[in-house]
N, C-alpha and C. Protein backbone atom coordinates (compact mmCIF):
# COMPACT_ATOMS: atom_id res chain seq x y z
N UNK A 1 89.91 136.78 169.76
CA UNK A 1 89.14 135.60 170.19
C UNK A 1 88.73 134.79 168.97
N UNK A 2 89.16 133.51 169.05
CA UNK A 2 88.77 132.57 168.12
C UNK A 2 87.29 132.10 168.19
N UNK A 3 86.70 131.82 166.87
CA UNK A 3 85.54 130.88 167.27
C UNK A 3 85.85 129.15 167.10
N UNK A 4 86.80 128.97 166.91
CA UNK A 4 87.16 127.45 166.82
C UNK A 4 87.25 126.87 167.88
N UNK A 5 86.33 125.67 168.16
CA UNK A 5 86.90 124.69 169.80
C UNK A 5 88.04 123.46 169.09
N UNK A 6 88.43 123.31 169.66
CA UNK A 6 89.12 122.10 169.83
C UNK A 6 88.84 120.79 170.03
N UNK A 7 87.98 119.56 169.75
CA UNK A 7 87.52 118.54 170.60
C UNK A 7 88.61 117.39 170.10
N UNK A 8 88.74 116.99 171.30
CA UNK A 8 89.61 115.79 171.70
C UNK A 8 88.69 114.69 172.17
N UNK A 9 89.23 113.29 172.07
CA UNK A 9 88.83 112.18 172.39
C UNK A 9 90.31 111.29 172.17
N UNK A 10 90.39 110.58 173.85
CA UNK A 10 91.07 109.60 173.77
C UNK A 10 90.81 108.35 174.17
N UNK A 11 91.98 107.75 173.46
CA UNK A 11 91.57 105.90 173.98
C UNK A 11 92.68 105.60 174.37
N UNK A 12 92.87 104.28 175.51
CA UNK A 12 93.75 104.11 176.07
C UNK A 12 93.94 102.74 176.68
N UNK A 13 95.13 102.33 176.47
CA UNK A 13 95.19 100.46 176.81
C UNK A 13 94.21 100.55 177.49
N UNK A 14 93.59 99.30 177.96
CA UNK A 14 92.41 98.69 178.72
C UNK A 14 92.54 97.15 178.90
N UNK A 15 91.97 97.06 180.47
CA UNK A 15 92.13 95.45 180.41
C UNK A 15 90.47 95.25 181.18
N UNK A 16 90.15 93.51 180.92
CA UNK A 16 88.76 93.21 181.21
C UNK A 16 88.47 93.83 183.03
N UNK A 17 89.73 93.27 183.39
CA UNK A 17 89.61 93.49 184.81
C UNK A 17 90.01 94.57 185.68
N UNK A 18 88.81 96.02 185.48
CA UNK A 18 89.07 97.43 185.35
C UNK A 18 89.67 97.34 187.34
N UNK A 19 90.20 98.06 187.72
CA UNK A 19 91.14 98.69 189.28
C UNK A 19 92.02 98.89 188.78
N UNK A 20 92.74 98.60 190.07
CA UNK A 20 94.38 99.84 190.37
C UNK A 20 94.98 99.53 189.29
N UNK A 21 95.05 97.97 188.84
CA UNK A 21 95.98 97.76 187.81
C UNK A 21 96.10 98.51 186.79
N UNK A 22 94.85 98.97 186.50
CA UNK A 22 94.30 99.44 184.68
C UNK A 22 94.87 100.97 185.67
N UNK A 23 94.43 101.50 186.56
CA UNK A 23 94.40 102.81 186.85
C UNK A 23 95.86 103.16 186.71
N UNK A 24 96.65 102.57 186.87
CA UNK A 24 98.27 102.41 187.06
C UNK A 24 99.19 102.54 185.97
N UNK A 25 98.16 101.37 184.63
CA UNK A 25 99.33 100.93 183.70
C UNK A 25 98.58 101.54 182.55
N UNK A 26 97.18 102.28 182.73
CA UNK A 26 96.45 102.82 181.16
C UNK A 26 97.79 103.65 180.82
N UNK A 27 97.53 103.76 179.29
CA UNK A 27 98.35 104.60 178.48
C UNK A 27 97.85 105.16 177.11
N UNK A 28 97.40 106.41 176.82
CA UNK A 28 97.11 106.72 175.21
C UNK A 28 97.50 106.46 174.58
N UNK A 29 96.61 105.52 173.64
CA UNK A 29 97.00 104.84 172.39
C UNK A 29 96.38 105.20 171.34
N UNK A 30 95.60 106.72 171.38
CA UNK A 30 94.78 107.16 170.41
C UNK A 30 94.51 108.18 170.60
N UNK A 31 94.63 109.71 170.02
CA UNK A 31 94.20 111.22 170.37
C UNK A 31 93.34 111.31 169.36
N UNK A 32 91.72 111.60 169.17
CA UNK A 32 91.35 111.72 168.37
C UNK A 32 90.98 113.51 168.17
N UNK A 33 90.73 114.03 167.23
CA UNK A 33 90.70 115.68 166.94
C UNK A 33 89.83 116.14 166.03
N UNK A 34 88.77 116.76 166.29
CA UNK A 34 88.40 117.63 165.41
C UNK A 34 88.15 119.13 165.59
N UNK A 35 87.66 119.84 164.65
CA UNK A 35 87.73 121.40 165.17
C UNK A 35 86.08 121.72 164.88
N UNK A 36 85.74 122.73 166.07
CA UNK A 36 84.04 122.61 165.39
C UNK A 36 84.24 124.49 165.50
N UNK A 37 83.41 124.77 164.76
CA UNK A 37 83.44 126.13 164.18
C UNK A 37 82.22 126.39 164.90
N UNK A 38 82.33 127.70 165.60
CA UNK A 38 80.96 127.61 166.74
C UNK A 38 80.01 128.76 166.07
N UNK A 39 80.62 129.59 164.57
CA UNK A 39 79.44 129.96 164.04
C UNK A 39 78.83 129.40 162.87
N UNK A 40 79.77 128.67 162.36
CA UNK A 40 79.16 127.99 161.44
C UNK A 40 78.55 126.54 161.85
N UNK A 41 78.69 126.21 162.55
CA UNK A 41 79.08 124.53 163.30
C UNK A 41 79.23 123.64 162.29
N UNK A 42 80.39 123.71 161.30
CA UNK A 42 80.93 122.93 160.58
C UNK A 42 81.99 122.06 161.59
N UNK A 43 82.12 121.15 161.23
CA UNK A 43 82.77 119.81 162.14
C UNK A 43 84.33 119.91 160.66
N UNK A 44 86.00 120.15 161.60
CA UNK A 44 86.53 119.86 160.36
C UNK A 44 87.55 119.28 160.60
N UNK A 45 88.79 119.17 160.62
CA UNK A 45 90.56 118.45 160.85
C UNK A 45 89.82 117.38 161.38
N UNK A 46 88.60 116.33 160.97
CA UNK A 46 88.92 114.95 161.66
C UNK A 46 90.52 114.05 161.29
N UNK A 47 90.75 114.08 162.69
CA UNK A 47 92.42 113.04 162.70
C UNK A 47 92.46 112.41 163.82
N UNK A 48 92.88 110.79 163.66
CA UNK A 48 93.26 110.00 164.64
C UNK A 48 94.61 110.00 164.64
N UNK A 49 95.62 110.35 165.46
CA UNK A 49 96.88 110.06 165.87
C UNK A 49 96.87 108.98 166.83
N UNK A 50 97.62 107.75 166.05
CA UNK A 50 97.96 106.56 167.02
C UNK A 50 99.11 106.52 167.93
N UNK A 51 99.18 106.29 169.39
CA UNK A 51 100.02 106.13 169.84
C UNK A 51 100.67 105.16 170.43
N UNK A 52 101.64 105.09 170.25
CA UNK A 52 102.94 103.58 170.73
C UNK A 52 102.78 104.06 172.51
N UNK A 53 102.50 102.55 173.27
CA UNK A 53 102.46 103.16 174.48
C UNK A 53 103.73 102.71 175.04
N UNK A 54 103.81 103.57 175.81
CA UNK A 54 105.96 103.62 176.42
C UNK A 54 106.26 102.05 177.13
N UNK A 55 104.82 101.25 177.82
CA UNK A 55 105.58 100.10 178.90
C UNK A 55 104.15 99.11 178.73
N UNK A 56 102.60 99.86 179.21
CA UNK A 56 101.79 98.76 178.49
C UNK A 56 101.42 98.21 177.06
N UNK A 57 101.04 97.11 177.00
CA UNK A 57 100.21 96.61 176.16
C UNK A 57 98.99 96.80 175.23
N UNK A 58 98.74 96.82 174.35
CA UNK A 58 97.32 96.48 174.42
C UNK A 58 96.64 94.87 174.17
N UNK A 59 95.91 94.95 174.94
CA UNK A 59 95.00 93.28 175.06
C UNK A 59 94.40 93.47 174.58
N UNK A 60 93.76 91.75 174.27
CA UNK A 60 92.75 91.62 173.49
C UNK A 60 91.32 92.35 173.65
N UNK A 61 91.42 92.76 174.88
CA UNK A 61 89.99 92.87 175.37
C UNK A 61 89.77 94.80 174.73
N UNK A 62 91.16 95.16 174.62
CA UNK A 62 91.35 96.20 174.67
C UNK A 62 91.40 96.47 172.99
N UNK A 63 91.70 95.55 172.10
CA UNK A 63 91.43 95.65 170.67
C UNK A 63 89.84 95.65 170.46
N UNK A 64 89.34 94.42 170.92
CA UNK A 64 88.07 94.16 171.04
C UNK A 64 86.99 95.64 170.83
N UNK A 65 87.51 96.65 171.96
CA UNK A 65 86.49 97.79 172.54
C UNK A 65 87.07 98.99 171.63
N UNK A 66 88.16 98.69 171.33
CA UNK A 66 88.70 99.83 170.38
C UNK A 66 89.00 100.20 168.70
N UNK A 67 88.96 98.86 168.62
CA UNK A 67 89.59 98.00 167.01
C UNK A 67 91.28 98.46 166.93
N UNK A 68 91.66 98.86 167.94
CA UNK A 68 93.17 99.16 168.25
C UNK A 68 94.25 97.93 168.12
N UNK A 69 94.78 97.37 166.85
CA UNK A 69 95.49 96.51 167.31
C UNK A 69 97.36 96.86 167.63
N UNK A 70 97.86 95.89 168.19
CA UNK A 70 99.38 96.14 168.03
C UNK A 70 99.74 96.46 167.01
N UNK A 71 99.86 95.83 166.11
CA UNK A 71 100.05 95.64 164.88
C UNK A 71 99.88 97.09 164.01
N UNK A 72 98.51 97.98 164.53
CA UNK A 72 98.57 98.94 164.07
C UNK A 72 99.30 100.07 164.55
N UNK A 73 99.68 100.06 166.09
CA UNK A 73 100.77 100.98 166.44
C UNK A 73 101.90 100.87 166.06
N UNK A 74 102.19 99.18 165.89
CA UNK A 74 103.55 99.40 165.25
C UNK A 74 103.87 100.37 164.12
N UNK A 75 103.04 99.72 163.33
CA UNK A 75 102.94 99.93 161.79
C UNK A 75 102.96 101.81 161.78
N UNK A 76 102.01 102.65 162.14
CA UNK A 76 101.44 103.92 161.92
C UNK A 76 101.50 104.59 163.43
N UNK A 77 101.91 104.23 164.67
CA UNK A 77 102.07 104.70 166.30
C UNK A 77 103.07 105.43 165.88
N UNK A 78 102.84 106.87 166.80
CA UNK A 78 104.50 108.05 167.14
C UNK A 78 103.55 107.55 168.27
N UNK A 79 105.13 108.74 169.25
CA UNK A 79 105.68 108.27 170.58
C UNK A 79 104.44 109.73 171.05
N UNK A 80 104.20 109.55 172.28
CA UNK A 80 103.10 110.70 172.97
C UNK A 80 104.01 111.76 172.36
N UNK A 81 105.10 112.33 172.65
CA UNK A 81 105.77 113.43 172.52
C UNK A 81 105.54 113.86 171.32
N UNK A 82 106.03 113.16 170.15
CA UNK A 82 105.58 113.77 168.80
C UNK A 82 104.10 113.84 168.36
N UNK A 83 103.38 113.24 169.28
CA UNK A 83 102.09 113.34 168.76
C UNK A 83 101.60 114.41 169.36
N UNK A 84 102.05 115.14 170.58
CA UNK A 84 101.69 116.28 171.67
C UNK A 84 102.45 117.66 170.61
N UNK A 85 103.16 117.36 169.92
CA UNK A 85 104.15 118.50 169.37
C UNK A 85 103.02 118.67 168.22
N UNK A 86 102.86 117.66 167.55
CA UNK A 86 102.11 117.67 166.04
C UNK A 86 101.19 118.15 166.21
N UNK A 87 100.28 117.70 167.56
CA UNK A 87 98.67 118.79 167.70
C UNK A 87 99.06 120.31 167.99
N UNK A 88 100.28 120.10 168.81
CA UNK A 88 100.23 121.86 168.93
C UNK A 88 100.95 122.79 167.62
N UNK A 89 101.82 122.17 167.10
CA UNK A 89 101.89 122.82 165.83
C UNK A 89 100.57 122.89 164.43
N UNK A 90 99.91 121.90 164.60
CA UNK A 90 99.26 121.78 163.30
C UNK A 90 97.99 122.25 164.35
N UNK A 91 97.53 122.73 165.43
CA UNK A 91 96.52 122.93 165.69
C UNK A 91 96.64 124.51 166.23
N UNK A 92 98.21 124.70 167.23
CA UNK A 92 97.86 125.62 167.32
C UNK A 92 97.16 125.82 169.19
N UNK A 93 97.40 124.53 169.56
CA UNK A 93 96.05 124.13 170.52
C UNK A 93 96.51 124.53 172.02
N UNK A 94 97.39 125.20 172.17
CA UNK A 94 98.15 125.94 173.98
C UNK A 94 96.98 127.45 173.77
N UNK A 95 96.73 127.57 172.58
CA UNK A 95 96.23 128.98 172.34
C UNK A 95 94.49 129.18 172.23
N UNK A 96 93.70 127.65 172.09
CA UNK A 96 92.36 127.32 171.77
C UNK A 96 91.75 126.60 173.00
N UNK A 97 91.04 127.17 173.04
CA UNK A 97 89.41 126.38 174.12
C UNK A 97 89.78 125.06 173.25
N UNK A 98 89.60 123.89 174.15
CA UNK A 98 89.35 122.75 173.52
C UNK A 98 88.22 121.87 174.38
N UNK A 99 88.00 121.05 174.13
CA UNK A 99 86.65 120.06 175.02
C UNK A 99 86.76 118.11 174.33
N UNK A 100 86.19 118.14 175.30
CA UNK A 100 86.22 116.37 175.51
C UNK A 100 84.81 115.66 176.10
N UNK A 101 84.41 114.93 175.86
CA UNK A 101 83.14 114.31 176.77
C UNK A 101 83.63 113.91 178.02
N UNK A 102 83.45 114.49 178.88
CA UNK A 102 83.58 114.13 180.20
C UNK A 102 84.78 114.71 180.55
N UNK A 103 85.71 114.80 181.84
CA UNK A 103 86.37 114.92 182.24
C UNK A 103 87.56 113.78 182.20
N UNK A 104 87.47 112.71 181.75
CA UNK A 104 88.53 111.96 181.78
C UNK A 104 89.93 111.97 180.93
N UNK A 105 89.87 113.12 179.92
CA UNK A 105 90.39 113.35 179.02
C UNK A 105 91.29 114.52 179.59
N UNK A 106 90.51 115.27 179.90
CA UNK A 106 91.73 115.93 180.49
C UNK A 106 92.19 115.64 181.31
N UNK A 107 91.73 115.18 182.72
CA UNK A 107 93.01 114.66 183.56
C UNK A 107 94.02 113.74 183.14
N UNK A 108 93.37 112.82 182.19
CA UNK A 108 94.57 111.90 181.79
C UNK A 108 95.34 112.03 180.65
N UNK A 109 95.51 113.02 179.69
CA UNK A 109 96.32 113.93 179.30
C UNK A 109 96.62 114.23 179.78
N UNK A 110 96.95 115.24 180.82
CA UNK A 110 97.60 115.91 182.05
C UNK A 110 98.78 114.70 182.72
N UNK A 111 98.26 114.04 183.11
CA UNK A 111 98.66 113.00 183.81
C UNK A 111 100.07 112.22 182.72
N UNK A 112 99.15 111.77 181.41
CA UNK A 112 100.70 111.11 181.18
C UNK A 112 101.64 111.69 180.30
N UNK A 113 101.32 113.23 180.26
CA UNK A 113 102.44 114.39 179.52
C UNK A 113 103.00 114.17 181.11
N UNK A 114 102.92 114.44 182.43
CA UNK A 114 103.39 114.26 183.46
C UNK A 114 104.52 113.16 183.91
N UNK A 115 103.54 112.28 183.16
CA UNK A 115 104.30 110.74 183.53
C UNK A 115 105.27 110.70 182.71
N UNK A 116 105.11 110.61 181.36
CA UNK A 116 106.42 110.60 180.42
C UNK A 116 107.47 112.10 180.02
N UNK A 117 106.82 113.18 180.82
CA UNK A 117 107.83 113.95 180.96
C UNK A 117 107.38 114.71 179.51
N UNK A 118 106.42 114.63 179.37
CA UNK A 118 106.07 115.33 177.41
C UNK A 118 105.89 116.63 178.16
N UNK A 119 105.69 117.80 177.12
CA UNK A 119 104.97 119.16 176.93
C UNK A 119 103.37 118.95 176.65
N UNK A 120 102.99 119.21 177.68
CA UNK A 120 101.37 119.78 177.60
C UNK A 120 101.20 120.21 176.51
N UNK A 121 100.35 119.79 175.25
CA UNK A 121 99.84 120.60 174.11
C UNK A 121 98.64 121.39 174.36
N UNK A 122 98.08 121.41 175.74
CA UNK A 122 96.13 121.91 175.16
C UNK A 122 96.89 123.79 176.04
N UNK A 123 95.38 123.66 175.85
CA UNK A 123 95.70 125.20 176.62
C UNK A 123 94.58 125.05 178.33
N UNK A 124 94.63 125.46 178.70
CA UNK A 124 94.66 125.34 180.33
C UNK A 124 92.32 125.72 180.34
N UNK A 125 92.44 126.01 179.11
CA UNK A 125 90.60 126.65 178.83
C UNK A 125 90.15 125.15 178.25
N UNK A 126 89.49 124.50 179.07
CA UNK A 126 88.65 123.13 178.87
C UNK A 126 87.14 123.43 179.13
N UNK A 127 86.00 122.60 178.17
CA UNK A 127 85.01 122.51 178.10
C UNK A 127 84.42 120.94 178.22
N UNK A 128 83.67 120.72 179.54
CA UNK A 128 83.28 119.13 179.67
C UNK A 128 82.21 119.12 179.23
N UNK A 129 81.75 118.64 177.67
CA UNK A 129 80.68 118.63 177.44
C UNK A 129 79.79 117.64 178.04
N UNK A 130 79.91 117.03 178.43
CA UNK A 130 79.07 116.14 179.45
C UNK A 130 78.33 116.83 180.38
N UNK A 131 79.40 117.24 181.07
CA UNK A 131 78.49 118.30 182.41
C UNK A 131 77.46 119.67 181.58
N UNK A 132 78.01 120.21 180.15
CA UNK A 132 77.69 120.90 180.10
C UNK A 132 76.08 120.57 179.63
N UNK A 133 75.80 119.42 179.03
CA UNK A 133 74.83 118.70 178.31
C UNK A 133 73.74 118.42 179.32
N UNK A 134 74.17 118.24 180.40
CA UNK A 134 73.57 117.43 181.78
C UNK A 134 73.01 119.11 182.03
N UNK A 135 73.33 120.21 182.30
CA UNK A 135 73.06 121.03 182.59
C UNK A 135 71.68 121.84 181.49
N UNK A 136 72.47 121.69 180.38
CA UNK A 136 71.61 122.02 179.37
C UNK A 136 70.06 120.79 178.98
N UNK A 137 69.99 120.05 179.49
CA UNK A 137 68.61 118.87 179.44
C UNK A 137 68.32 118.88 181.20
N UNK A 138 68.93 119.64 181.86
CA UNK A 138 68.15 119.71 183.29
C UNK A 138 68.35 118.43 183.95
N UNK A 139 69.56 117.48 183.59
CA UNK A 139 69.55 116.39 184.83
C UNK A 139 70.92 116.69 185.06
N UNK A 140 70.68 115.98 186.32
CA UNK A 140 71.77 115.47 187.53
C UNK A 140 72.37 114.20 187.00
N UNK A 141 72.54 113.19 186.65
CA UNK A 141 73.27 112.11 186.07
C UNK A 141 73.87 112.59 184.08
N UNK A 142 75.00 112.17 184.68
CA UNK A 142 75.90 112.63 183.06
C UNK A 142 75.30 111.49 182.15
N UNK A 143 75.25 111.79 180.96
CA UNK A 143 74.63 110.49 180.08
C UNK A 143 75.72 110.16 179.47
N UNK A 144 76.12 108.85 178.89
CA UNK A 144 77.03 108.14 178.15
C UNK A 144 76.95 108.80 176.94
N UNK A 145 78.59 109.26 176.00
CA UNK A 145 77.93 109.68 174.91
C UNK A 145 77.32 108.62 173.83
N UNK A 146 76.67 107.14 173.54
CA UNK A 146 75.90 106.88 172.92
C UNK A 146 74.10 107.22 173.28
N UNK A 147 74.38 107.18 174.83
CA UNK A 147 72.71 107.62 175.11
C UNK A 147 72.50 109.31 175.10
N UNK A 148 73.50 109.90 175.45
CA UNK A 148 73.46 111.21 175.12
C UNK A 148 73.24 111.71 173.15
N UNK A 149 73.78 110.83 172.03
CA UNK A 149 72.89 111.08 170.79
C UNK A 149 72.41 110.31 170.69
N UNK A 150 71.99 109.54 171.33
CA UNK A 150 70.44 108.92 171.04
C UNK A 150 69.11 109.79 172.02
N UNK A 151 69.52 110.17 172.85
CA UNK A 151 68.71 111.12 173.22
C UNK A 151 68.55 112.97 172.34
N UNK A 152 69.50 113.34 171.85
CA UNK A 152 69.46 114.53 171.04
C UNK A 152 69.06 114.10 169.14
N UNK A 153 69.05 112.55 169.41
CA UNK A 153 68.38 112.00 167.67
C UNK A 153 69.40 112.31 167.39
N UNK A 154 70.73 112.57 167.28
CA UNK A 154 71.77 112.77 166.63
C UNK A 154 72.71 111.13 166.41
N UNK A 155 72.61 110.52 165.15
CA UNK A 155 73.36 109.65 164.53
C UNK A 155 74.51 108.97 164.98
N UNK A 156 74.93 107.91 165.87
CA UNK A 156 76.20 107.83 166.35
C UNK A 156 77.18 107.59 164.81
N UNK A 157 78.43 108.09 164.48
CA UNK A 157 79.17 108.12 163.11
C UNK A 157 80.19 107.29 163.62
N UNK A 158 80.66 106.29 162.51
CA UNK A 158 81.97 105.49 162.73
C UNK A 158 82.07 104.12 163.78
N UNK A 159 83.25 104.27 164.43
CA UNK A 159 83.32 103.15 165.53
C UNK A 159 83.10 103.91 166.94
N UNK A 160 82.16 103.25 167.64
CA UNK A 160 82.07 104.29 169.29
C UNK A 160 83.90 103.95 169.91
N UNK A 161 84.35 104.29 170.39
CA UNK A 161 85.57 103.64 171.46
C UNK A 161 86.81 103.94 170.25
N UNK A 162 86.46 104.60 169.14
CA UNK A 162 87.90 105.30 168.55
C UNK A 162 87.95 106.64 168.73
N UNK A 163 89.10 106.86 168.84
CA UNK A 163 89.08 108.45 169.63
C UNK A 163 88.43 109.61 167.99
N UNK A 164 89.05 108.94 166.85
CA UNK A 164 88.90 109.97 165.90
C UNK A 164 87.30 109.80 165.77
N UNK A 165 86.45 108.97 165.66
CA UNK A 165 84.96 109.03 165.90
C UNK A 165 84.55 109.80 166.86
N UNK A 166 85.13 109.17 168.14
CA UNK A 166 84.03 109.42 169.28
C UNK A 166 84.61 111.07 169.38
N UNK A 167 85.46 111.99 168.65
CA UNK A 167 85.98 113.41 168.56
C UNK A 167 84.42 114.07 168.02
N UNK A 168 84.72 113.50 166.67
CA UNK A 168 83.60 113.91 165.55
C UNK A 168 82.17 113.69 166.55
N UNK A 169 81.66 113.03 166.73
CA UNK A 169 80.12 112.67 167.44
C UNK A 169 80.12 113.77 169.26
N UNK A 170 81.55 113.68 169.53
CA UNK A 170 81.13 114.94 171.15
C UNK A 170 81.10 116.33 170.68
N UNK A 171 81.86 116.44 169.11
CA UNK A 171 81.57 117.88 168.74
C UNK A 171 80.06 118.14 168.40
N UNK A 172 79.48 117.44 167.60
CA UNK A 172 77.94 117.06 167.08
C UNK A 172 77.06 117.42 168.43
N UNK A 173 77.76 116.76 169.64
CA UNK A 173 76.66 117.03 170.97
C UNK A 173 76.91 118.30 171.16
N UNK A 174 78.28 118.96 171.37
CA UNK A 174 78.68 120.06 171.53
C UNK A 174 77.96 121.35 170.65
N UNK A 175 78.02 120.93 169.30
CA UNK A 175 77.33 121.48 168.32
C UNK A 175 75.50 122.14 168.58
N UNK A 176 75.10 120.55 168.90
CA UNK A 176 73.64 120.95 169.18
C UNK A 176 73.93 121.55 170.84
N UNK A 177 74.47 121.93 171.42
CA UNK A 177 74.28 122.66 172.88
C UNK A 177 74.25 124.14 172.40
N UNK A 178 75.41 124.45 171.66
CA UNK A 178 75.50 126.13 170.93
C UNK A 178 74.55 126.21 170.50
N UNK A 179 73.66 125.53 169.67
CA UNK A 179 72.68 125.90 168.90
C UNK A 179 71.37 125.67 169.22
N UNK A 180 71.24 125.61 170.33
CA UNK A 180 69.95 125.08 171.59
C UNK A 180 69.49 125.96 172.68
């Protein structure tokens, strides 16, 4: 048994005018990763892997919330597949507990290794720190993770809405739950 989690954070095209459309055509354009050490709670592998998305776009509205431009997937984007291979080789991660703020991360990982036919990199052991946070402060409503460290006084770090930040800051929440 490892003590290492896994935390993931993704970002994914976005348009102003959220329904079916966005529900239809989102695509990861960002896996963010870090590893939090649950006896030491050292925070470590921060990495953003950019991804080229297979058919949408990203819009403006969607640079705007992310600082994601085209320009930068061109430039530095692999395809989901090599970026699903690279976490599981360099992480290791079919074999590790991993976690995400909220649940949206894993279903939609799930979903577009599905859609584009990739290999699943995580391992099937997920931790929603959201729910778990909500449980651990005694409410019924999940908190956003900026009001969730602003409620634990914990520092928001970097850009909110990049996956390699918002990785680093759900381990930090994650962090103070082990140690609470």
């Amino acid at each position: 048994m490892t003590n290492k989690i896994l935390v993931v954070d993704l970002e994914a095209t976005c348009w102003e005018d959220d329904g079916e459309f966005q529900k239809q055509n989102s695509e990861i354009i960002e896996i963010g990763i870090c590893m939090l050490d649950t006896k030491t709670r050292l925070i470590t592998a921060h990495q953003g892997i950019l991804v080229k998305p297979y058919k949408s776009e990203v819009s403006a509205f969607c640079t705007k919330l992310t600082t994601i431009t085209p320009q930068m997937l061109a430039q530095s984007g692999t395809s989901l597949k090599e970026a699903c291979k690279m976490i599981s080789d360099q992480y290791n991660s079919k074999q590790l507990t991993w976690a995400s703020y909220g649940g949206y991360d894993k279903v939609f990982l799930r979903e577009q290794c599905n859609k584009f036919n990739v290999d699943y990199c995580m391992s099937n052991d997920h931790i929603n720190i959201k729910t778990l946070l909500s449980r651990k402060l005694g409410i019924d409503k999940g908190l956003g993770m900026k009001k969730a460290l602003a409620t634990l006084k914990i520092p928001l770090e970097g850009t909110h809405h990049r996956g390699v930040d918002d990785a680093n800051n759900a381990a930090k929440i994650l962090s103070w739950i082990l140690n609470n």
